[in-house]
N, C-alpha and C. Protein backbone atom coordinates (compact mmCIF):
# COMPACT_ATOMS: atom_id res chain seq x y z
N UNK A 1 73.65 107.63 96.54
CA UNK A 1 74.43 106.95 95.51
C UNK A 1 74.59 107.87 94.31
N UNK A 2 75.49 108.00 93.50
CA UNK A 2 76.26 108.45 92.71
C UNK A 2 76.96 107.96 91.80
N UNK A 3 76.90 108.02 90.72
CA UNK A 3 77.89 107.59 89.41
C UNK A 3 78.31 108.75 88.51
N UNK A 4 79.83 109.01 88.28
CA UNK A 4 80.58 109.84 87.76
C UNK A 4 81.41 109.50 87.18
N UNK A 5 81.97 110.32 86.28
CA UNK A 5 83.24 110.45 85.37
C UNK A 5 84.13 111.36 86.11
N UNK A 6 85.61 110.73 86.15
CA UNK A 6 86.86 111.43 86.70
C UNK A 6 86.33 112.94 86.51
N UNK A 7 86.76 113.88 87.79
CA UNK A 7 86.61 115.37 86.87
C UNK A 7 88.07 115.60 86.54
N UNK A 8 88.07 116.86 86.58
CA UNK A 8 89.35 117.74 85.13
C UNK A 8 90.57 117.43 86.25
N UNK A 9 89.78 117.67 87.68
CA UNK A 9 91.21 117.90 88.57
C UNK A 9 91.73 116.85 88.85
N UNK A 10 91.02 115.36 89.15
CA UNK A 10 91.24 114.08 89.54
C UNK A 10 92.01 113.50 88.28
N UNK A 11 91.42 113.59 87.06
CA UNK A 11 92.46 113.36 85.96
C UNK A 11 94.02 113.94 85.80
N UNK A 12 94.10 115.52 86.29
CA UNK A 12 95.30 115.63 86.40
C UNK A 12 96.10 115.11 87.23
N UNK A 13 95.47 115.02 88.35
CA UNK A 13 96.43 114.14 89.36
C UNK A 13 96.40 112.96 88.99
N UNK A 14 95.85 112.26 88.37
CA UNK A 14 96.36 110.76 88.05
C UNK A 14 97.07 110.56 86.99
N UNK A 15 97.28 111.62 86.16
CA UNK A 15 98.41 111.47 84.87
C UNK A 15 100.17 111.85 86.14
N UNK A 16 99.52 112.63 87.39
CA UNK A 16 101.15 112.62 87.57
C UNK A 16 101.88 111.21 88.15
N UNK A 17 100.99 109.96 88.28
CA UNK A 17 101.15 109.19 88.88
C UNK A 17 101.16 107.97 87.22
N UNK A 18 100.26 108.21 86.55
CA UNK A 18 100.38 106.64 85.37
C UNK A 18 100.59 107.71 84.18
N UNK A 19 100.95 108.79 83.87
CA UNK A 19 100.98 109.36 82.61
C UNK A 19 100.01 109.44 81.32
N UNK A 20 100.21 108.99 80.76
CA UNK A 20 99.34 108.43 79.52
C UNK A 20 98.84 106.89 79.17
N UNK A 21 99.81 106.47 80.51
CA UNK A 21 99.41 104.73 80.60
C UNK A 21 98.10 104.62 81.03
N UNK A 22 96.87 105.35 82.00
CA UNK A 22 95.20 104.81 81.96
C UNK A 22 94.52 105.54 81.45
N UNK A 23 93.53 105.09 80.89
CA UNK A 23 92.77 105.57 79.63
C UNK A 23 91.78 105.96 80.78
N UNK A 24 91.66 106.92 81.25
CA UNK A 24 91.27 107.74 82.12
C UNK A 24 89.31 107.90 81.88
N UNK A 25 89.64 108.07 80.29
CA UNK A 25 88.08 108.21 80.12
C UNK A 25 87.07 107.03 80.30
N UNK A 26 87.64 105.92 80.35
CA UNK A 26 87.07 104.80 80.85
C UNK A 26 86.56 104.66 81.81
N UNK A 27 86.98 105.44 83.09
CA UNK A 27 86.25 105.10 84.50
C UNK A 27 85.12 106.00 84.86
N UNK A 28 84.57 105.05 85.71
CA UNK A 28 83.59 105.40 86.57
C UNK A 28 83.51 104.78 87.88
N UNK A 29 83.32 106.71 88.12
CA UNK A 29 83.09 106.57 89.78
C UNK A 29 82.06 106.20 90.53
N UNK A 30 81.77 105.45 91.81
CA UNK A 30 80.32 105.12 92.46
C UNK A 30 80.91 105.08 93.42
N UNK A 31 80.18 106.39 93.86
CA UNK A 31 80.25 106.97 95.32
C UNK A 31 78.68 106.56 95.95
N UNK A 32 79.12 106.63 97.27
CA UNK A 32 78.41 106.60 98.28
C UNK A 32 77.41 105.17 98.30
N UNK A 33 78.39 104.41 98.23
CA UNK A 33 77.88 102.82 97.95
C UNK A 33 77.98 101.94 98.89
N UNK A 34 77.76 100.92 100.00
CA UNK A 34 77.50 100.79 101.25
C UNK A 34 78.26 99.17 100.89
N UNK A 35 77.96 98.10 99.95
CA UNK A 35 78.53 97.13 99.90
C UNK A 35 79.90 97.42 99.76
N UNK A 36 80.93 97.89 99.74
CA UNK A 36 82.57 97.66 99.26
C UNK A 36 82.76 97.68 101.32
N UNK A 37 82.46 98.20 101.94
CA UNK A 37 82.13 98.10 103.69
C UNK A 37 82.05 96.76 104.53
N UNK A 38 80.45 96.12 103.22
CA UNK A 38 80.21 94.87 104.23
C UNK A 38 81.14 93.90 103.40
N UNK A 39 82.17 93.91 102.54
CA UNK A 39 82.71 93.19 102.27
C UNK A 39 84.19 92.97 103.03
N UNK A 40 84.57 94.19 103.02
CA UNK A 40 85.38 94.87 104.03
C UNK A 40 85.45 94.12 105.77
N UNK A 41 84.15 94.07 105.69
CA UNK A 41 84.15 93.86 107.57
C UNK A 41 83.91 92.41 107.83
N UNK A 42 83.60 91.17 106.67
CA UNK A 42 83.09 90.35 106.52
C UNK A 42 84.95 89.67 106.44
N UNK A 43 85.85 90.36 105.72
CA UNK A 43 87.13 90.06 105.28
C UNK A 43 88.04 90.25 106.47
N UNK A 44 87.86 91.25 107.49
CA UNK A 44 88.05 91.77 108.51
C UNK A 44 87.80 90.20 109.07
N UNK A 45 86.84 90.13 109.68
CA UNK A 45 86.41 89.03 110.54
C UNK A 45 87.12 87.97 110.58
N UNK A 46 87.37 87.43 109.29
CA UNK A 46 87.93 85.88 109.02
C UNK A 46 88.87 86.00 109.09
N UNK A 47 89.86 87.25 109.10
CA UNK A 47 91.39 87.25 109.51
C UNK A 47 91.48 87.81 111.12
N UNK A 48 90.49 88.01 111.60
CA UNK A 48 90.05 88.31 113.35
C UNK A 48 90.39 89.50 113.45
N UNK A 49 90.93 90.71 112.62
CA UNK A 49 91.39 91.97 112.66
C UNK A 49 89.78 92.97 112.82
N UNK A 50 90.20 93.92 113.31
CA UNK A 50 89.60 95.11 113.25
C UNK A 50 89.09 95.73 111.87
N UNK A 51 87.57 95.76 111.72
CA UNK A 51 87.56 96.34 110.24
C UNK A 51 87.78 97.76 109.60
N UNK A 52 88.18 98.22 108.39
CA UNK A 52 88.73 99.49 107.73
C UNK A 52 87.30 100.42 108.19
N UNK A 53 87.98 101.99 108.30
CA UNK A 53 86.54 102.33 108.52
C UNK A 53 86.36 102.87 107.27
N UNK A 54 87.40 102.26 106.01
CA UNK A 54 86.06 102.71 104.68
C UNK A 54 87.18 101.51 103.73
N UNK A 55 86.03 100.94 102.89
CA UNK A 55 86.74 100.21 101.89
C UNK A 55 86.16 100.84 100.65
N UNK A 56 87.00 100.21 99.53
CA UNK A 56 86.53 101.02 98.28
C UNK A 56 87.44 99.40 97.53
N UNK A 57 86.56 99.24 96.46
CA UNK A 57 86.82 97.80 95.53
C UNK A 57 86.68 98.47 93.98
N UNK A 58 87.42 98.10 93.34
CA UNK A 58 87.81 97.90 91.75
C UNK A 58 87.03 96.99 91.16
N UNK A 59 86.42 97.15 90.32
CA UNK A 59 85.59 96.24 89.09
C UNK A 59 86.08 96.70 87.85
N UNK A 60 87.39 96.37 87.37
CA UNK A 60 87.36 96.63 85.97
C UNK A 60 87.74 98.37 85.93
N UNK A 61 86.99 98.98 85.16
CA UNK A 61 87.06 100.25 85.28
C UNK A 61 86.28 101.12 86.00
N UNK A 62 85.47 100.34 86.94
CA UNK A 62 84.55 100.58 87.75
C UNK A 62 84.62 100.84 89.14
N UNK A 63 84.91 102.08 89.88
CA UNK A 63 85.46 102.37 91.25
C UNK A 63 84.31 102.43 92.11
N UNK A 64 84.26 101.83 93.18
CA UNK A 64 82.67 101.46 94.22
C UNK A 64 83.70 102.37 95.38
N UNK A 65 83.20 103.47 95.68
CA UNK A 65 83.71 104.07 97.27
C UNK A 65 82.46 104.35 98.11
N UNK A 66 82.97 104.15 99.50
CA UNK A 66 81.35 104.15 100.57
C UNK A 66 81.07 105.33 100.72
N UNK A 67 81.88 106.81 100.71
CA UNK A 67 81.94 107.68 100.79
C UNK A 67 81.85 108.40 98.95
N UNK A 68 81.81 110.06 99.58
CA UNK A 68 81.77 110.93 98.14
C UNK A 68 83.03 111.40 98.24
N UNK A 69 83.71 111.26 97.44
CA UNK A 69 85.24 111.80 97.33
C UNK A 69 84.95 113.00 97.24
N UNK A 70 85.88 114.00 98.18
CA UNK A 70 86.35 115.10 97.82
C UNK A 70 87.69 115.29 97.81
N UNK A 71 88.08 116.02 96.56
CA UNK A 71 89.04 115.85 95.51
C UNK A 71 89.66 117.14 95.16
N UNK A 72 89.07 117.83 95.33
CA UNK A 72 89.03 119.16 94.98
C UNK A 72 90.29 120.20 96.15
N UNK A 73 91.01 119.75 96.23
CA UNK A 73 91.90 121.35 97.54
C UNK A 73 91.53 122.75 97.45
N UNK A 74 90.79 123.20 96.68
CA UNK A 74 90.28 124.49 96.89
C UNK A 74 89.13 124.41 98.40
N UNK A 75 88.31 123.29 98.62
CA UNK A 75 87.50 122.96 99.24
C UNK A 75 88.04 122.91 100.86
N UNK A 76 88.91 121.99 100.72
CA UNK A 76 89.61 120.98 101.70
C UNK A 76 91.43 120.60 101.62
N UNK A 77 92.15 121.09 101.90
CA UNK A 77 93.29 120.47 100.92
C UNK A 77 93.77 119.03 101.52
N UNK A 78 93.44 119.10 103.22
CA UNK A 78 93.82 117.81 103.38
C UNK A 78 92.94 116.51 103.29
N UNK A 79 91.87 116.95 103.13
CA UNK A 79 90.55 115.56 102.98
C UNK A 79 90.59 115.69 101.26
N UNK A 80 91.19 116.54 100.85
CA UNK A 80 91.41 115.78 98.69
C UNK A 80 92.29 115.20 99.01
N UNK A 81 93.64 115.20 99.60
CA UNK A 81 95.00 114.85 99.42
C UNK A 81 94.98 113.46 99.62
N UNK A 82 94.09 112.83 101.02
CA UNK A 82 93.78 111.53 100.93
C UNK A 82 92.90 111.34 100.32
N UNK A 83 91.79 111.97 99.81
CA UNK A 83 90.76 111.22 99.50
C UNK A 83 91.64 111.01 97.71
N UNK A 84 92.34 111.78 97.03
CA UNK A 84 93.23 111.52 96.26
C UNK A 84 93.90 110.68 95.86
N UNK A 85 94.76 110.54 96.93
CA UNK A 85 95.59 108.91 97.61
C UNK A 85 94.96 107.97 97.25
N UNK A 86 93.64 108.11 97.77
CA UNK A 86 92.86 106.56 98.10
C UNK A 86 92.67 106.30 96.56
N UNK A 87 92.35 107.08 95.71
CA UNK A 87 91.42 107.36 94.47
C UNK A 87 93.25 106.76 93.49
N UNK A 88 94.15 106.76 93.94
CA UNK A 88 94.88 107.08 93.00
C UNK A 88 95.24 105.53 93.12
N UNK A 89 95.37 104.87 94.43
CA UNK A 89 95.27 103.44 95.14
C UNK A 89 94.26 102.11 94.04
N UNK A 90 92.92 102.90 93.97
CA UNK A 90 92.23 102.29 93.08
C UNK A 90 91.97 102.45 91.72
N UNK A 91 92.71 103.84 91.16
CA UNK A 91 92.50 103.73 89.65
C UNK A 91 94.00 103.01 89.40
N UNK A 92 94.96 101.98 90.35
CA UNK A 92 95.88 101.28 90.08
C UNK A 92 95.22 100.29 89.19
N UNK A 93 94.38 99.70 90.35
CA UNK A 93 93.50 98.59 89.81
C UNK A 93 92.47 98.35 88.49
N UNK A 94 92.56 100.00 87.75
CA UNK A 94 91.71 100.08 86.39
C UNK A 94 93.13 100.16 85.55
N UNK A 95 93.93 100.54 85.92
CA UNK A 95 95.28 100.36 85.20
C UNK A 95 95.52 98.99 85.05
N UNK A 96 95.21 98.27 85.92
CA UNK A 96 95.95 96.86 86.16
C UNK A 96 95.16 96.08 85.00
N UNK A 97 93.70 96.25 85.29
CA UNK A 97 92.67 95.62 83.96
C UNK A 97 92.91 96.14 82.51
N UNK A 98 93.47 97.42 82.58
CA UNK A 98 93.46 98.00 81.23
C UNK A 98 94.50 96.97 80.84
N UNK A 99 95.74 96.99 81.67
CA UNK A 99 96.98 96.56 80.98
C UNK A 99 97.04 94.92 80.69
N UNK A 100 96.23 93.97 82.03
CA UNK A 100 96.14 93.05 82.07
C UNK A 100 94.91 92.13 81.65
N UNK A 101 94.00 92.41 81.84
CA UNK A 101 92.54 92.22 82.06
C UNK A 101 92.20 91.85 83.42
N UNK A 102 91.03 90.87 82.71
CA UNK A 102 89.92 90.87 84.44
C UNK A 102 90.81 89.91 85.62
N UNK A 103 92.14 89.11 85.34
CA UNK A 103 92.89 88.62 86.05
C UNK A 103 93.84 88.77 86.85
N UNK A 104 93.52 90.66 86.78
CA UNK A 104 94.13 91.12 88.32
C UNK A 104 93.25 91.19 89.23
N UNK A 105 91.77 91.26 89.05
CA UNK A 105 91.12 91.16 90.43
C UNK A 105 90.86 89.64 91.00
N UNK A 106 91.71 88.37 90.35
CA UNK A 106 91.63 87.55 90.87
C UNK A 106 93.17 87.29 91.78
N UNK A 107 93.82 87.99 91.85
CA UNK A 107 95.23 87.91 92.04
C UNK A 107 95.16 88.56 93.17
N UNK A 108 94.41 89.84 93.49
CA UNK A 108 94.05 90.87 94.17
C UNK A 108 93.35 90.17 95.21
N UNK A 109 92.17 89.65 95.06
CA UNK A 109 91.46 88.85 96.00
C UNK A 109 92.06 87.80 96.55
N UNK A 110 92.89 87.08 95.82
CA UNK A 110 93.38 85.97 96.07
C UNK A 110 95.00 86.31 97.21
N UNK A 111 95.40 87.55 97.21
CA UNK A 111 96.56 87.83 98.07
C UNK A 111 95.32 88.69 99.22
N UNK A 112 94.28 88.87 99.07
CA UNK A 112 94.02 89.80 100.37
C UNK A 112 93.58 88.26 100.95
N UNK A 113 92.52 87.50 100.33
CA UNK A 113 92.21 85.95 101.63
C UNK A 113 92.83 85.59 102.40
N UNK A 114 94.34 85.48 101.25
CA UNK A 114 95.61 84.55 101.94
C UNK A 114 96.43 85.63 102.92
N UNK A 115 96.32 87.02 103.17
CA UNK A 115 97.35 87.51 103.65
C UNK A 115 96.37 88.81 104.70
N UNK A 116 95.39 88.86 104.35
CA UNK A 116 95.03 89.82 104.89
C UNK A 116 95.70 91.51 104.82
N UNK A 117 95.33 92.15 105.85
CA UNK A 117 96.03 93.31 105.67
C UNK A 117 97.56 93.23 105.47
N UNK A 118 98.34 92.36 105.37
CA UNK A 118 99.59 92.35 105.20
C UNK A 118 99.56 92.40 103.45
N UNK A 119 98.64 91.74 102.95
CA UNK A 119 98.40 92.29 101.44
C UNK A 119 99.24 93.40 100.75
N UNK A 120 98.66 94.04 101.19
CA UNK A 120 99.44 95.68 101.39
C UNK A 120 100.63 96.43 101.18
N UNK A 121 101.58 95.10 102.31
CA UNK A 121 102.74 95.73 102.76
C UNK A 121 103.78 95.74 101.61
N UNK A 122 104.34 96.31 101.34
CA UNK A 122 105.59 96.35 100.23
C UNK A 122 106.84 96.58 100.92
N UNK A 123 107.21 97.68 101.93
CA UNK A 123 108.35 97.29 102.76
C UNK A 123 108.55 98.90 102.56
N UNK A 124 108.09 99.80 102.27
CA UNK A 124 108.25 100.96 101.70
C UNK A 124 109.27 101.24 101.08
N UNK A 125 110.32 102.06 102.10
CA UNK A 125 111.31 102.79 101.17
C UNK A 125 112.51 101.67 100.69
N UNK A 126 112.79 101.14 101.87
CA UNK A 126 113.77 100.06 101.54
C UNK A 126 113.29 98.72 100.81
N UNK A 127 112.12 98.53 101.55
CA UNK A 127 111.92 96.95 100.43
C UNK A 127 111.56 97.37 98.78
N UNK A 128 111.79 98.94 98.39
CA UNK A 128 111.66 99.27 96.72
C UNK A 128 112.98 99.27 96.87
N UNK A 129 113.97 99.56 97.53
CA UNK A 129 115.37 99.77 97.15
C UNK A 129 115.71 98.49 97.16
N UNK A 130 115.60 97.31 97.72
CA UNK A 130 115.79 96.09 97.86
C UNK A 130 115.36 95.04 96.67
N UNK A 131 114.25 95.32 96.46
CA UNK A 131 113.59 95.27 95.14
C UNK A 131 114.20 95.52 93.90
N UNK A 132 114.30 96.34 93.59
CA UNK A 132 115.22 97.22 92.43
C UNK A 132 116.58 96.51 92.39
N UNK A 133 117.17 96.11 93.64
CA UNK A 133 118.32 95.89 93.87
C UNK A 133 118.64 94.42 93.39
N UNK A 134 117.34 93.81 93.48
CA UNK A 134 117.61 92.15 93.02
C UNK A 134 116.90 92.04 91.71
N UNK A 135 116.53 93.27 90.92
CA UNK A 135 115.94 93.11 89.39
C UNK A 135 115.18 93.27 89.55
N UNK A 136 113.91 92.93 90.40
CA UNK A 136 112.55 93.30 90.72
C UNK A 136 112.10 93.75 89.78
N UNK A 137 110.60 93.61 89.06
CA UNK A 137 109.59 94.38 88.41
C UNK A 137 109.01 94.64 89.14
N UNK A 138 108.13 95.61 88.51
CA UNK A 138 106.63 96.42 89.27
C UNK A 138 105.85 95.26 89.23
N UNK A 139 105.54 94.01 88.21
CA UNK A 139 104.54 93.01 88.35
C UNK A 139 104.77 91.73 89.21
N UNK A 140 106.34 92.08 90.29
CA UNK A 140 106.72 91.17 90.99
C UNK A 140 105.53 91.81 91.73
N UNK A 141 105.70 92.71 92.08
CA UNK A 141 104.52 93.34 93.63
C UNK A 141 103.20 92.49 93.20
N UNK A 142 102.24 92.54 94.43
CA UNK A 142 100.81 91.77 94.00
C UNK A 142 99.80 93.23 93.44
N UNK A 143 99.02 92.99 93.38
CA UNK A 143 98.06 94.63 93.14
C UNK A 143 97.73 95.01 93.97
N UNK A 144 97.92 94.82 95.56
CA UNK A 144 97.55 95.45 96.30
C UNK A 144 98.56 96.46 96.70
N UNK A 145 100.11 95.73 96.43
CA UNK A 145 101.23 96.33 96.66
C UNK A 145 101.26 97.28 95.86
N UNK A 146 100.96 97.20 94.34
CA UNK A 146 101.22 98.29 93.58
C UNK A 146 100.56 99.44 93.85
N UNK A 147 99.02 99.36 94.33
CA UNK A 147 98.25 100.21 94.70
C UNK A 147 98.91 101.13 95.67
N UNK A 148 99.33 100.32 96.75
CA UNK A 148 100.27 101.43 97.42
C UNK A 148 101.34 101.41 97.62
N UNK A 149 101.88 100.93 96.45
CA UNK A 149 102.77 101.92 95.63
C UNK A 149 102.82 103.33 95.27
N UNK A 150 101.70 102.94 94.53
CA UNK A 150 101.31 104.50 93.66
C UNK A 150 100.51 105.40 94.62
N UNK A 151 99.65 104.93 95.97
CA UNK A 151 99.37 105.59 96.60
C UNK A 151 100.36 106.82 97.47
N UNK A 152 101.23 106.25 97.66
CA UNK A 152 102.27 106.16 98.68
C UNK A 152 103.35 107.46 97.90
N UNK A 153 103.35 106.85 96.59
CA UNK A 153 104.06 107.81 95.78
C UNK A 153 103.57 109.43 95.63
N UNK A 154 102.19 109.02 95.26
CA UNK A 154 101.63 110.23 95.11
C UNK A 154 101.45 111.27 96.38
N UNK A 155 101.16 110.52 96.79
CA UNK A 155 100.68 111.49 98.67
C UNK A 155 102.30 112.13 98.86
N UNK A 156 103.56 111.53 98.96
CA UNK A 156 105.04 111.48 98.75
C UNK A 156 105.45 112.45 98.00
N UNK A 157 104.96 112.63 96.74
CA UNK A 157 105.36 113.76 95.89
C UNK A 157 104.11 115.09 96.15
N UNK A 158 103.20 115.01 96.70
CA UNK A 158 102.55 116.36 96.84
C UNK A 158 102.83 117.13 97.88
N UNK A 159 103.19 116.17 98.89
CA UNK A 159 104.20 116.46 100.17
C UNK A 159 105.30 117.30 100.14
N UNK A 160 105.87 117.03 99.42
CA UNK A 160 107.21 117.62 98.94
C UNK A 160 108.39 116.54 99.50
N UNK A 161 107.94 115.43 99.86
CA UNK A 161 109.44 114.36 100.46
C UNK A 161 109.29 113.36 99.25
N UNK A 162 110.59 112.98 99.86
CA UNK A 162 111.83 112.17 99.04
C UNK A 162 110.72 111.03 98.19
N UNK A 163 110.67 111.12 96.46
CA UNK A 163 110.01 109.88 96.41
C UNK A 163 110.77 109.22 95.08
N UNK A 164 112.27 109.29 95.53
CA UNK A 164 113.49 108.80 94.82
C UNK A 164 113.47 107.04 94.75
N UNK A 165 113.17 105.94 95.75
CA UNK A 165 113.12 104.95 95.81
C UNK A 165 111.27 104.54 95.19
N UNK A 166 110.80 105.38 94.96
CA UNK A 166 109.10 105.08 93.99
C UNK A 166 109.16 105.16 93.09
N UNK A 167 110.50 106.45 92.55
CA UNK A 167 110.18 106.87 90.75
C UNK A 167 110.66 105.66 90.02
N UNK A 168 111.40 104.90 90.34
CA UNK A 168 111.32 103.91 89.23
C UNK A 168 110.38 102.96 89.05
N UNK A 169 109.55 102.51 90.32
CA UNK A 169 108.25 101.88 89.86
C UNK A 169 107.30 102.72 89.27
N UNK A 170 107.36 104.14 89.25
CA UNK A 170 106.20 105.09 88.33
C UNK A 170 107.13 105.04 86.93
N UNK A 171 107.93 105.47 86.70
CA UNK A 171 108.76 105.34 85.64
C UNK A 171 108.50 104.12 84.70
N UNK A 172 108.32 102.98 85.64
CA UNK A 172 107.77 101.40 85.01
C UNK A 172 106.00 101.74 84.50
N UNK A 173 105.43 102.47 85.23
CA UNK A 173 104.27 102.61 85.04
C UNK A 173 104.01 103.02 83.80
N UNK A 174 104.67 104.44 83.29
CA UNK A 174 104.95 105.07 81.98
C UNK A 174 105.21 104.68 81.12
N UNK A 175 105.74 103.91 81.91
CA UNK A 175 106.87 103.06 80.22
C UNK A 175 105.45 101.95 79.70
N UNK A 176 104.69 101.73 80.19
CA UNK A 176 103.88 100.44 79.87
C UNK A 176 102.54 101.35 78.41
N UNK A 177 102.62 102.42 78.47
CA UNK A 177 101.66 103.49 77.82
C UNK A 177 101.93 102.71 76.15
């Protein structure tokens, strides 16, 4: 077990995704933590699905992952790039408290009970173009959606593909700073 502060490199990558909108110095990381798993497989069960082979849960500004992130691409470039992703997935959810308070992790919980892994789904490229298309906000999505949103975005733009139908929900992100 482990508790940390964002390093230099994980902060830069998350300003390319919320800008100046999360107060970055606020979080903390807790790695290698075994409950965000059995909650995971316990949530798994009651929707009869197959469980994640890693969960990671949001408290506020508080990130619980079962694993030690590596983050770093000098190391690894493709185990940072997701482990990045994932990291960028859940500092949505310290964004969401900063901006909202503690009543996105009831919103959050309350769409994963009712929906299970479909939680998740946003529709990708087209259901943001579809979205956009009928007025849509970023706070229509639930927080799980936004999460990968911004997951989706980010992994999208380090890639080098198209992430023309995301920039205006990151664009929304910025604008909230």
């Amino acid at each position: 077990m482990s508790k940390r502060r964002l390093s230099m490199i994980e902060i830069e990558q998350a300003q390319l995704v919320f800008a100046s909108s999360l107060e970055t110095e606020r979080v903390v990381l807790h790695e290698e933590i075994a409950w965000p798993n059995r909650i995971a497989n316990f949530g798994a069960t009651l929707h009869g699905n197959n469980p994640p082979s890693h969960n990671a849960i949001t408290l506020a500004n508080h990130i619980y992952f079962p694993i030690k992130l590596s983050t770093d691409p000098t190391i690894n470039a493709e185990v940072a790039l997701k482990h990045m992703a994932w990291l960028i997935h859940e500092l949505t959810h310290s964004w969401q408290y900063q901006m909202s308070g503690i009543g996105y992790l009831f919103r959050a919980l309350g769409v994963q009970i009712r929906l299970g892994p479909q939680a998740y789904a946003y529709g990708w490229e087209s259901g943001l173009e579809q979205a956009l298309a009928r007025g849509a906000t970023f706070s229509d999505f639930n927080p799980e959606q936004q999460g990968e949103i911004t997951r989706h975005y980010y992994y999208r733009l380090k890639r080098g593909l198209d992430i023309s139908a995301w920039r205006p929900w990151i664009q929304a992100i910025h604008a909230s700073a």
